[in-house]
Structures are given as C-alpha cells and as structure tokens.
N, C-alpha and C. Protein backbone atom coordinates (compact mmCIF):
# COMPACT_ATOMS: atom_id res chain seq x y z
N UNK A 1 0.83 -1.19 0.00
CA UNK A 1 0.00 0.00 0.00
C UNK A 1 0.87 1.24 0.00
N UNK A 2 0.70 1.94 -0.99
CA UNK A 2 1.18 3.38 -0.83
C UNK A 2 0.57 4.26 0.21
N UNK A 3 1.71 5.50 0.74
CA UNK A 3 1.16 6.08 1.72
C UNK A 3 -0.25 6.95 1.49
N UNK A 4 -0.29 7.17 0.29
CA UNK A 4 -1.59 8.17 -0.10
C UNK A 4 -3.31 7.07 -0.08
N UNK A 5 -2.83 5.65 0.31
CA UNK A 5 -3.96 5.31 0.26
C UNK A 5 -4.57 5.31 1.21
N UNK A 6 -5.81 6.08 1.26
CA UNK A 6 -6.30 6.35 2.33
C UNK A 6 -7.94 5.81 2.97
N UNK A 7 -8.76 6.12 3.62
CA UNK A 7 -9.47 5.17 3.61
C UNK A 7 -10.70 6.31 2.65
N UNK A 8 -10.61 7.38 2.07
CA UNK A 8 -11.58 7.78 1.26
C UNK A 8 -10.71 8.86 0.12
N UNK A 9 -11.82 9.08 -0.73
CA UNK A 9 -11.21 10.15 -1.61
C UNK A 9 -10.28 11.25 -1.02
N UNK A 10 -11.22 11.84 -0.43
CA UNK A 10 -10.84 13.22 0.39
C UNK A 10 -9.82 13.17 1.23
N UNK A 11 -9.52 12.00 1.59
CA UNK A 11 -8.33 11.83 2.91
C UNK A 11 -6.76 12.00 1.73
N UNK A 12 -7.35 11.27 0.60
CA UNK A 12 -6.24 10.81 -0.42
C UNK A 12 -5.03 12.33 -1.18
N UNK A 13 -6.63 13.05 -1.04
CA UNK A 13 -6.46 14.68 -1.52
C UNK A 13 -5.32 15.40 -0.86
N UNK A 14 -6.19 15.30 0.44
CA UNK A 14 -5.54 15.86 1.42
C UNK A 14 -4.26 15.69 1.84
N UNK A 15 -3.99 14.85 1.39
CA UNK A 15 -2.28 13.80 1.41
C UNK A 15 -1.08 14.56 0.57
N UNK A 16 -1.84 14.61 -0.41
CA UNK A 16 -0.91 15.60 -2.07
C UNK A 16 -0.70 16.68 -1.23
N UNK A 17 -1.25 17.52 -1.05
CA UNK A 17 -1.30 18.66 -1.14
C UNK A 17 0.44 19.18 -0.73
N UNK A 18 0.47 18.92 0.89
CA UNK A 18 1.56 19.24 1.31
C UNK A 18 2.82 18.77 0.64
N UNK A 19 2.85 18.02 -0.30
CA UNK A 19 4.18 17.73 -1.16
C UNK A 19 4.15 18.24 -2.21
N UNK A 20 2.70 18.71 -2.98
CA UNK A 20 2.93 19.45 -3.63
C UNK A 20 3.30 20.86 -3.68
N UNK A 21 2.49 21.47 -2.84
CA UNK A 21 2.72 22.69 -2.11
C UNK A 21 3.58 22.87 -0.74
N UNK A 22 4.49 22.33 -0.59
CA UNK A 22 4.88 22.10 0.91
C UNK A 22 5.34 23.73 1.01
N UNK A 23 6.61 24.10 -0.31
CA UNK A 23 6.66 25.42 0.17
C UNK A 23 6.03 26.51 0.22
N UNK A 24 4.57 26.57 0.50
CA UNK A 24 4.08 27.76 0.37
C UNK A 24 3.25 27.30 1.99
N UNK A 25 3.62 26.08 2.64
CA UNK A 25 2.62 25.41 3.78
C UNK A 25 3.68 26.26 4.86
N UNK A 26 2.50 26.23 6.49
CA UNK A 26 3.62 26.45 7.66
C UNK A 26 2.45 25.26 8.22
N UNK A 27 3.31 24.57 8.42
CA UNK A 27 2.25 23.07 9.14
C UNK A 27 1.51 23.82 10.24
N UNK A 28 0.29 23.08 10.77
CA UNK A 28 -0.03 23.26 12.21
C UNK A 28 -1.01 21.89 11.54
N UNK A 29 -0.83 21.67 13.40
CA UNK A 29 -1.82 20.84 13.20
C UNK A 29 -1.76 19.19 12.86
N UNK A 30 -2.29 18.06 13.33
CA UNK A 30 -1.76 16.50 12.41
C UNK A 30 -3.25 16.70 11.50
N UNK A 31 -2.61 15.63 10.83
CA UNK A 31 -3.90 15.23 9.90
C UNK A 31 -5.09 15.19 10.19
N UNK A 32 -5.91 15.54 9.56
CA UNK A 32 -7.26 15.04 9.61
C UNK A 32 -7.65 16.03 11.66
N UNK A 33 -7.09 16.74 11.98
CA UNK A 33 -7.68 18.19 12.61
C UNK A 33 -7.16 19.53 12.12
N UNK A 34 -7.00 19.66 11.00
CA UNK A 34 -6.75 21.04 10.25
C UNK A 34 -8.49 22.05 10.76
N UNK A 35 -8.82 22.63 11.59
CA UNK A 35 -9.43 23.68 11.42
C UNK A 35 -9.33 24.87 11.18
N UNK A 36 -8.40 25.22 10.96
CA UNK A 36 -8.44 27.01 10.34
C UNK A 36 -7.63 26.89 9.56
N UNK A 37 -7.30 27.50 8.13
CA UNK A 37 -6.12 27.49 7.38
C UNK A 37 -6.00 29.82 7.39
N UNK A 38 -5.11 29.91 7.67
CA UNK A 38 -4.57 31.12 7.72
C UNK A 38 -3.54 31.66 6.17
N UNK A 39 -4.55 32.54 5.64
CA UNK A 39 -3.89 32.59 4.15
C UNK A 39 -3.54 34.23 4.30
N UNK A 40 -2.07 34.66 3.69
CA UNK A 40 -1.61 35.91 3.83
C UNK A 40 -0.65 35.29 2.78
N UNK A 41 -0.19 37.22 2.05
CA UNK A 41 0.83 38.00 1.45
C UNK A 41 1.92 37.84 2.28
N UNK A 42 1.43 38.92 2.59
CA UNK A 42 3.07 39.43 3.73
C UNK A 42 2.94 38.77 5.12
N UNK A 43 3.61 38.22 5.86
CA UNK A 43 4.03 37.57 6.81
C UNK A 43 3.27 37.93 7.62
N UNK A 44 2.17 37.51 8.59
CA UNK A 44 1.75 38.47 9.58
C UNK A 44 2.40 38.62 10.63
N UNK A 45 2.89 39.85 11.46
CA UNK A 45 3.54 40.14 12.79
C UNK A 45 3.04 38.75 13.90
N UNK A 46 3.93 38.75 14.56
CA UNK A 46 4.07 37.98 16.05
C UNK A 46 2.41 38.69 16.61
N UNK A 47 2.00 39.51 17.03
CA UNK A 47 1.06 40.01 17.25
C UNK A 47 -0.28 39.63 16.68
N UNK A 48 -0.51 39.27 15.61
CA UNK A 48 -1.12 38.96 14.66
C UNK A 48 -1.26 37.75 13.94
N UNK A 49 -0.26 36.80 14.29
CA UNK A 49 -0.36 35.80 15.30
C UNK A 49 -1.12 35.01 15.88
N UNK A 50 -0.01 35.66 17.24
CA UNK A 50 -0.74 35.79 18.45
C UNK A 50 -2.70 36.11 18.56
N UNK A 51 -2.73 37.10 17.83
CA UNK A 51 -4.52 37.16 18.09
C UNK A 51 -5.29 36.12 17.45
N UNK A 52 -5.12 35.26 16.40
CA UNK A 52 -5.51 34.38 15.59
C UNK A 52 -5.35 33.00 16.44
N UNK A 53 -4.28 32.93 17.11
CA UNK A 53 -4.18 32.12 18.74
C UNK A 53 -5.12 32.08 19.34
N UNK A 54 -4.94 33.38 19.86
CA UNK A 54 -5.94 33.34 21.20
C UNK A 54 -7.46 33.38 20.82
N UNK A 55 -7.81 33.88 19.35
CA UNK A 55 -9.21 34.02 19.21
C UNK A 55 -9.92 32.38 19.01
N UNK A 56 -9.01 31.73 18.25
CA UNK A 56 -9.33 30.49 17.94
C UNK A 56 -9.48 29.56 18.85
N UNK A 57 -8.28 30.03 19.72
CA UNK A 57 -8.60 29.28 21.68
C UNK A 57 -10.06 29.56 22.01
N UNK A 58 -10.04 30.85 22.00
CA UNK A 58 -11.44 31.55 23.00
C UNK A 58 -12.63 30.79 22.38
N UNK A 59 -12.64 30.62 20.91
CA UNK A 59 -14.02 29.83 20.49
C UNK A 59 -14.12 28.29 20.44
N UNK A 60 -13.11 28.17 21.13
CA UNK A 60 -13.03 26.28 21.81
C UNK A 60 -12.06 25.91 20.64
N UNK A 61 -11.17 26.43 19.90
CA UNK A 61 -10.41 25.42 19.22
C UNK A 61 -8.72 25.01 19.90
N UNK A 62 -8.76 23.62 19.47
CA UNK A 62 -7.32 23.15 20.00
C UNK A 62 -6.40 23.85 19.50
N UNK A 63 -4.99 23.98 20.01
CA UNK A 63 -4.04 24.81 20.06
C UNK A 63 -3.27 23.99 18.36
N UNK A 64 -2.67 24.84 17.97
CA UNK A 64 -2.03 23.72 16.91
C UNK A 64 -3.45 23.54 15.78
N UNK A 65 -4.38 24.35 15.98
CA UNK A 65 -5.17 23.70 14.66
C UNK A 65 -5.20 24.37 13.26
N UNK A 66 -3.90 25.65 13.16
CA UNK A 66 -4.88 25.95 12.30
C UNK A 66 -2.91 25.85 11.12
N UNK A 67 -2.81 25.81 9.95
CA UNK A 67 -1.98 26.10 9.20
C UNK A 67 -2.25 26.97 8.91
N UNK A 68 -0.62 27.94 7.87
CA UNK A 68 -0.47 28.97 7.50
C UNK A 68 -0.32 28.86 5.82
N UNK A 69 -0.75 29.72 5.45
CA UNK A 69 -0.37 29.26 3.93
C UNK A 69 0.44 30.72 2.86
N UNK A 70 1.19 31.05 2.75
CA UNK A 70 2.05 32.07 2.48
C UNK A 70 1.62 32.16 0.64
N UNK A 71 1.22 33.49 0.16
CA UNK A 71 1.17 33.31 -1.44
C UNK A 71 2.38 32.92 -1.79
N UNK A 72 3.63 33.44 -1.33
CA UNK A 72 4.85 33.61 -2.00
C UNK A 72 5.76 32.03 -1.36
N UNK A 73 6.66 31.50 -2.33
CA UNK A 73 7.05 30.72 -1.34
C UNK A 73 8.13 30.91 0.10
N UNK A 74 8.22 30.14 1.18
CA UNK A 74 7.94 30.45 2.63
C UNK A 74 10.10 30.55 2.34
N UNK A 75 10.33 30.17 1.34
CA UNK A 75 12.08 30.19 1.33
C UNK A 75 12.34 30.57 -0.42
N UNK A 76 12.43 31.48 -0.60
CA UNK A 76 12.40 32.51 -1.80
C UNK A 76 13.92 31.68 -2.43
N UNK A 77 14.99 31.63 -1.75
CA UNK A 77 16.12 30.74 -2.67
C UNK A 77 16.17 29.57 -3.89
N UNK A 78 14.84 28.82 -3.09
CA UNK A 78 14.50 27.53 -3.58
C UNK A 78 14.29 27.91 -5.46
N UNK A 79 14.49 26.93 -5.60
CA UNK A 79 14.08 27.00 -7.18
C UNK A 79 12.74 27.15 -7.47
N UNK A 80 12.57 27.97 -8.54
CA UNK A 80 11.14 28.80 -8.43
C UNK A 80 10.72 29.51 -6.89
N UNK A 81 11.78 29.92 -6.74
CA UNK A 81 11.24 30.48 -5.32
C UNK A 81 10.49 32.08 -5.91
N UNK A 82 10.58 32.57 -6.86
CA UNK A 82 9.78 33.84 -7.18
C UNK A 82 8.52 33.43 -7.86
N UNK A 83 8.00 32.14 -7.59
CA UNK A 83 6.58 32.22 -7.85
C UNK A 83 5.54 32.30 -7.41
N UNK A 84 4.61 33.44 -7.02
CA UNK A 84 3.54 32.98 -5.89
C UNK A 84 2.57 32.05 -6.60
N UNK A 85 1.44 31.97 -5.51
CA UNK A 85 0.71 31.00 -5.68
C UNK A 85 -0.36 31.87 -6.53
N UNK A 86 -1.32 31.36 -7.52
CA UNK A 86 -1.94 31.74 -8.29
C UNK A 86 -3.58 31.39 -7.53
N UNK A 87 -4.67 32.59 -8.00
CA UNK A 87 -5.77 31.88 -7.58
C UNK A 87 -6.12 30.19 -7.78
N UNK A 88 -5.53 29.53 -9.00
CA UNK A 88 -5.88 27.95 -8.88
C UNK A 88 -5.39 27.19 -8.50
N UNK A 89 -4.18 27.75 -7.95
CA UNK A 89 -3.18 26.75 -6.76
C UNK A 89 -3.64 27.35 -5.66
N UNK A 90 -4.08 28.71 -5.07
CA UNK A 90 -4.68 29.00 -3.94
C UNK A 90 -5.97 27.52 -3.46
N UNK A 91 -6.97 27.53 -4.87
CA UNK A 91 -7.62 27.31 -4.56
C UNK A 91 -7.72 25.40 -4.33
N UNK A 92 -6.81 25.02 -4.98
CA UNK A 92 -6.72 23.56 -4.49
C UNK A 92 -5.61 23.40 -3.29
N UNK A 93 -5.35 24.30 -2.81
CA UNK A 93 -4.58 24.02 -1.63
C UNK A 93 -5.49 23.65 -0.64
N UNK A 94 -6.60 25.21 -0.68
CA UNK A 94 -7.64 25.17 0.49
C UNK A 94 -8.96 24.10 0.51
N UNK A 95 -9.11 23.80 -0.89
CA UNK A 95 -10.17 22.55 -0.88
C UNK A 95 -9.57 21.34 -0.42
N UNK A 96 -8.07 20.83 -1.24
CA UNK A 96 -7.27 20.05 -0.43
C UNK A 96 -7.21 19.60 0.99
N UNK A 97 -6.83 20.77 1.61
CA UNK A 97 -6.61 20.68 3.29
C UNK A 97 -7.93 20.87 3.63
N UNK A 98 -8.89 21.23 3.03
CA UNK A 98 -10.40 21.36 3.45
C UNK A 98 -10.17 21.53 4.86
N UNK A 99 -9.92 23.27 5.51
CA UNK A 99 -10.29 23.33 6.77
C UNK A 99 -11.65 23.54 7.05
N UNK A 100 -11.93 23.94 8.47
CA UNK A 100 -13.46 23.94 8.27
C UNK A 100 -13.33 26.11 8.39
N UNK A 101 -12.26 26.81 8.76
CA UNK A 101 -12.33 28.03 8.97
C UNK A 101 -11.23 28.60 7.89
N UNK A 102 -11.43 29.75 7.61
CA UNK A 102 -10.35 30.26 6.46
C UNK A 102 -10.36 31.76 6.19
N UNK A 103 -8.88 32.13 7.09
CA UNK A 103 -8.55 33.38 7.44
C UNK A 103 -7.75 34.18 6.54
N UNK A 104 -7.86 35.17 6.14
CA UNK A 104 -6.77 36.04 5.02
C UNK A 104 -6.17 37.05 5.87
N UNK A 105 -4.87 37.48 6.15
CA UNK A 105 -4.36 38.10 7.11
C UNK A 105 -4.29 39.82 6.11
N UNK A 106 -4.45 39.43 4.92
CA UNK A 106 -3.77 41.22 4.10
C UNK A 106 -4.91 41.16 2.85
N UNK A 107 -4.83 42.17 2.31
CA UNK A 107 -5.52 42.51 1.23
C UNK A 107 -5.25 41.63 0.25
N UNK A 108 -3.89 41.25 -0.35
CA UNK A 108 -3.94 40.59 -1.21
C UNK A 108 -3.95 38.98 -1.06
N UNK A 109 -4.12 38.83 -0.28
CA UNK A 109 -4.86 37.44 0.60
C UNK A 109 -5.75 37.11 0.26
N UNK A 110 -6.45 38.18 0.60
CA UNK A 110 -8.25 38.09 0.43
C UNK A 110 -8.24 38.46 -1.18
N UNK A 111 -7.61 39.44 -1.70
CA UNK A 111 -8.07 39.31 -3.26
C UNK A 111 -7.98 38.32 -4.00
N UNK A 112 -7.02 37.16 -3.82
CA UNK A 112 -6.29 36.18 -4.36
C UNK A 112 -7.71 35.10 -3.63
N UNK A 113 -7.98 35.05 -2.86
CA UNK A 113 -9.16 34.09 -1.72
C UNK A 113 -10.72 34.91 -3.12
N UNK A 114 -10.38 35.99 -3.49
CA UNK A 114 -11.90 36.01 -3.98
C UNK A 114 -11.95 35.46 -5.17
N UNK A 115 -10.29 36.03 -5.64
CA UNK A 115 -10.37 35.17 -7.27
C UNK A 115 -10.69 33.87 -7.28
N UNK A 116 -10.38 33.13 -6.61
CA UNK A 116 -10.14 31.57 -6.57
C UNK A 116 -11.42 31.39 -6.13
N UNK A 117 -12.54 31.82 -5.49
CA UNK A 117 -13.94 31.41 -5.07
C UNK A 117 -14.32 32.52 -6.20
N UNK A 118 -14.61 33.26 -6.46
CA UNK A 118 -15.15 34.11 -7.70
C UNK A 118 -16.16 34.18 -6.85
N UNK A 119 -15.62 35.44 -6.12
CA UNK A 119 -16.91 36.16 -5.69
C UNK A 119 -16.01 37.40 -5.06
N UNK A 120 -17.18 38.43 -4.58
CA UNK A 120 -16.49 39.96 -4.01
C UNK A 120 -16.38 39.72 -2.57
N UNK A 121 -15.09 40.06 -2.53
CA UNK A 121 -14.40 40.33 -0.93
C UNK A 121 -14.43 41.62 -0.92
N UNK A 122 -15.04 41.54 0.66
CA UNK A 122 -15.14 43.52 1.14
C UNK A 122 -13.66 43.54 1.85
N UNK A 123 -12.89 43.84 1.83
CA UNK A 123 -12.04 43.82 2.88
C UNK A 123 -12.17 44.34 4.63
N UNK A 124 -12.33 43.52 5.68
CA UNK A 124 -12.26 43.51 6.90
C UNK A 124 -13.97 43.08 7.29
N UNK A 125 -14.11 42.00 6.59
CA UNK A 125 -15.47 41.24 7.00
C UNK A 125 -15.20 39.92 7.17
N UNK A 126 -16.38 39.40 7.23
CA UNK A 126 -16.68 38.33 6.98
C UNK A 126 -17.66 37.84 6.13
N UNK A 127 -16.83 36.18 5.00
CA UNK A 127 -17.37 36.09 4.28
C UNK A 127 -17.87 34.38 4.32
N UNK A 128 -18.37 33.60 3.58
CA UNK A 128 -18.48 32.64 3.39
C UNK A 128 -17.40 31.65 1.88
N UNK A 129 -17.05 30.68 2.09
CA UNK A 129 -16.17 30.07 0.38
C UNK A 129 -16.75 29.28 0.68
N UNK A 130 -17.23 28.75 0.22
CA UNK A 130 -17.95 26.87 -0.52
C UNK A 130 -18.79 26.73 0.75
N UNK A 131 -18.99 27.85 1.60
CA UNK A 131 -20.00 27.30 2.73
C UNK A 131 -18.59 27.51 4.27
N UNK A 132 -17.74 27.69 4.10
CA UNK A 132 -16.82 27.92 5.20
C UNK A 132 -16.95 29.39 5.50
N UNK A 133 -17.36 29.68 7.16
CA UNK A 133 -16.83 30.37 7.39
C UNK A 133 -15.40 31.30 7.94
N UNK A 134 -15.67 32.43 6.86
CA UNK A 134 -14.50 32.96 6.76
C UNK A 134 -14.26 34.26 7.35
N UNK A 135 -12.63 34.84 7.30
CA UNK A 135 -12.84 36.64 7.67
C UNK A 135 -11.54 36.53 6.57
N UNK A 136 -11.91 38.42 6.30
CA UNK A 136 -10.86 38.60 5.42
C UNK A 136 -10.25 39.82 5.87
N UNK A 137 -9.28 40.05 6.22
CA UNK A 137 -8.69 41.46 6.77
C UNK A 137 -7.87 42.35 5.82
N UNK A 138 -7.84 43.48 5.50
CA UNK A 138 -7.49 44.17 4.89
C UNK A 138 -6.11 44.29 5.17
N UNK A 139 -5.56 44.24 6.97
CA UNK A 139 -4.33 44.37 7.31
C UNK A 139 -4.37 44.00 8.88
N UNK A 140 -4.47 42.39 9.16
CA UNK A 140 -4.33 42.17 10.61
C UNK A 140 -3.25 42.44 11.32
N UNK A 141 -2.43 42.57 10.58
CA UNK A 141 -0.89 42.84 11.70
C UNK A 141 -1.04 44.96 11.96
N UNK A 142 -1.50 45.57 11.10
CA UNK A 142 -1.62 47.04 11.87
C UNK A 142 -3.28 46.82 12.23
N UNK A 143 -3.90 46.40 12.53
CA UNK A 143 -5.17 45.75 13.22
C UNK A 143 -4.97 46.10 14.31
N UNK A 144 -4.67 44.97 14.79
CA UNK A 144 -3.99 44.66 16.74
C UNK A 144 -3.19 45.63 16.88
N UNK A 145 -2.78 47.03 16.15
CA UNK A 145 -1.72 47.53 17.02
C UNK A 145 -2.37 48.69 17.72
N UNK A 146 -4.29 48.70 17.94
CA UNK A 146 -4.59 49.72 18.89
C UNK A 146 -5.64 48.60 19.25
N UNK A 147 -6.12 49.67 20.34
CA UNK A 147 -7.04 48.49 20.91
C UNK A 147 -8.43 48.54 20.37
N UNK A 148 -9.11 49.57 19.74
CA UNK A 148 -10.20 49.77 18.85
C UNK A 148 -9.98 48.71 17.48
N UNK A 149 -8.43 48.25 17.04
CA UNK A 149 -8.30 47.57 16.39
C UNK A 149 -8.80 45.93 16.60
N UNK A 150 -8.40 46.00 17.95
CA UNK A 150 -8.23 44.44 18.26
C UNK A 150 -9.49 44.26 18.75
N UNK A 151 -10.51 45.01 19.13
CA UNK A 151 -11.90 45.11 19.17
C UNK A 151 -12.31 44.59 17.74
N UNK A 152 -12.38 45.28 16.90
CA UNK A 152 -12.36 45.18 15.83
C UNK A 152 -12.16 43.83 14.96
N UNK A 153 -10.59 43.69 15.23
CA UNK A 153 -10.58 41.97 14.58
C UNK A 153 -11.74 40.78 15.67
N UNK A 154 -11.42 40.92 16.72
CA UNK A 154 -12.47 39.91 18.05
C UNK A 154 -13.78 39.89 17.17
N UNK A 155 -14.31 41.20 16.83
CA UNK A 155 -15.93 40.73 16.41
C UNK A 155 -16.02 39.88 14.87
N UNK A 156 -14.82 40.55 14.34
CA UNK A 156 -14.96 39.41 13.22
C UNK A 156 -14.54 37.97 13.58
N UNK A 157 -13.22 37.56 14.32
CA UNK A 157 -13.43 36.27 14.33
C UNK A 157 -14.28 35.58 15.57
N UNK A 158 -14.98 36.62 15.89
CA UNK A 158 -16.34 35.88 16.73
C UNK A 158 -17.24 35.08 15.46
N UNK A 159 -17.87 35.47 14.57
CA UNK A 159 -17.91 35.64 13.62
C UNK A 159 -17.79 33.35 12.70
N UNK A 160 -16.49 33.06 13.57
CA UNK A 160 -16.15 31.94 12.85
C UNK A 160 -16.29 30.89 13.77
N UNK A 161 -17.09 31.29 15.11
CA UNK A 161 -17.42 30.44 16.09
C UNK A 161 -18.86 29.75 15.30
C-alpha cells in the first residue's frame, strides 16, 4: 500500500497537497484536525499571530489547529522560489486541506481568496467560500496595534465560532 492510500477520496487529496505545495505550507496541526487554514501575502507580525491564537482558543479550538499558507514561497532561494501562488493553486490548496475556517491576514490574501472562489471580498469582514466560514482582513498585523483595532478583529473572528 502506498502512503496516499487512504481510507476515502478526500483523505487521499488531502495527502498531495503538502508535497505538492509544501513550500508555500507552515504546518499546524496533524492530519485530519486542520481547522483554520490562515492565508496571507506578507508575513503576519508575532502580534497577529498571536490574536488568531488566542481568538481560535477563546471559540473552543485546539491549540495547533490551524496552518499557515504564504502566497509567496515560505524560502524565496529555492528554485522557483519567485513564484507565488496563483488563484488555482490558492484554490486547491484550500479545498485540499479542506479546513473547516479560512482566514486572510492582508488585502492581497483576500483578493487572491476572492479570485479563486469568484466572488467579491469587502475587505475587513466576513465572508463565506464553498460554505466555510471565513474573515478577510485588509491588514491584521496594523489591526492589533490599537485596541479599537483588536476590538475590531475579536468581532470578526467571533464571527467563525
């Protein structure tokens, strides 16, 4: 038996993904409890983070659940390291890992998250993809850096409870 055989389609999916895409992945999480996948441009701050932590704690999720998924790849040296990810590799990453929550940390996060679902992202809401709820932030890392901000992000990822 090969390792990809799994006991259903979807498990099988879910298997590829990370070898295909490994460099654009930041693991969290073992198999089969992926709940949040965290999709951003630019790196989000320690802070920003941190709030995606603690919010995901506060609405009962286990620590470790959610992956990160970077457009650009996560080590730029690598060969093809100047390619980001395109809305149709965005979008079989996230059906792939099928989380059940799906966060965009920057604008072009979420623009790249609307192309790939073809639909309009407001920036700093919340939206729905294939039925997941989602938030999309315009800029979570200068978000959290007042506290009207971090008010602010809390009601949206209340939002994904």
């Amino acid at each position: 038996m090969t390792e990809l055989s799994r006991s259903n389609i979807f498990e099988a999916g879910a298997a590829e993904i990370p070898e295909l895409f490994g460099d654009y992945i930041e693991a969290g999480g073992s198999e089969g409890d992926l709940l949040a996948l965290v999709v951003y441009n630019q790196a989000p701050s320690a802070a920003a983070r941190n709030a995606v932590d603690k919010s995901l704690a506060a609405l009962g999720f286990s620590e470790g659940c959610c992956a990160y998924v970077s457009l650009a790849p996560l080590d730029p040296s690598i060969e093809g390291g100047d390619i980001p990810l395109d809305a149709q590799s965005l979008f079989l990453v996230v059906e792939g890992l099928d989380p059940l929550r799906v966060i965009a940390t920057d604008q072009q996060a979420s623009d790249v998250l609307g192309s790939a679902y073809r639909c309009a992202i407001r920036p700093d809401s919340a939206a729905r993809l294939f039925g997941r709820p989602s938030v999309l932030f315009r800029d979570l890392s200068q978000l959290v850096q007042s506290d009207d901000g971090k008010q602010k992000a809390w009601s949206l990822f209340k939002t994904l409870g």
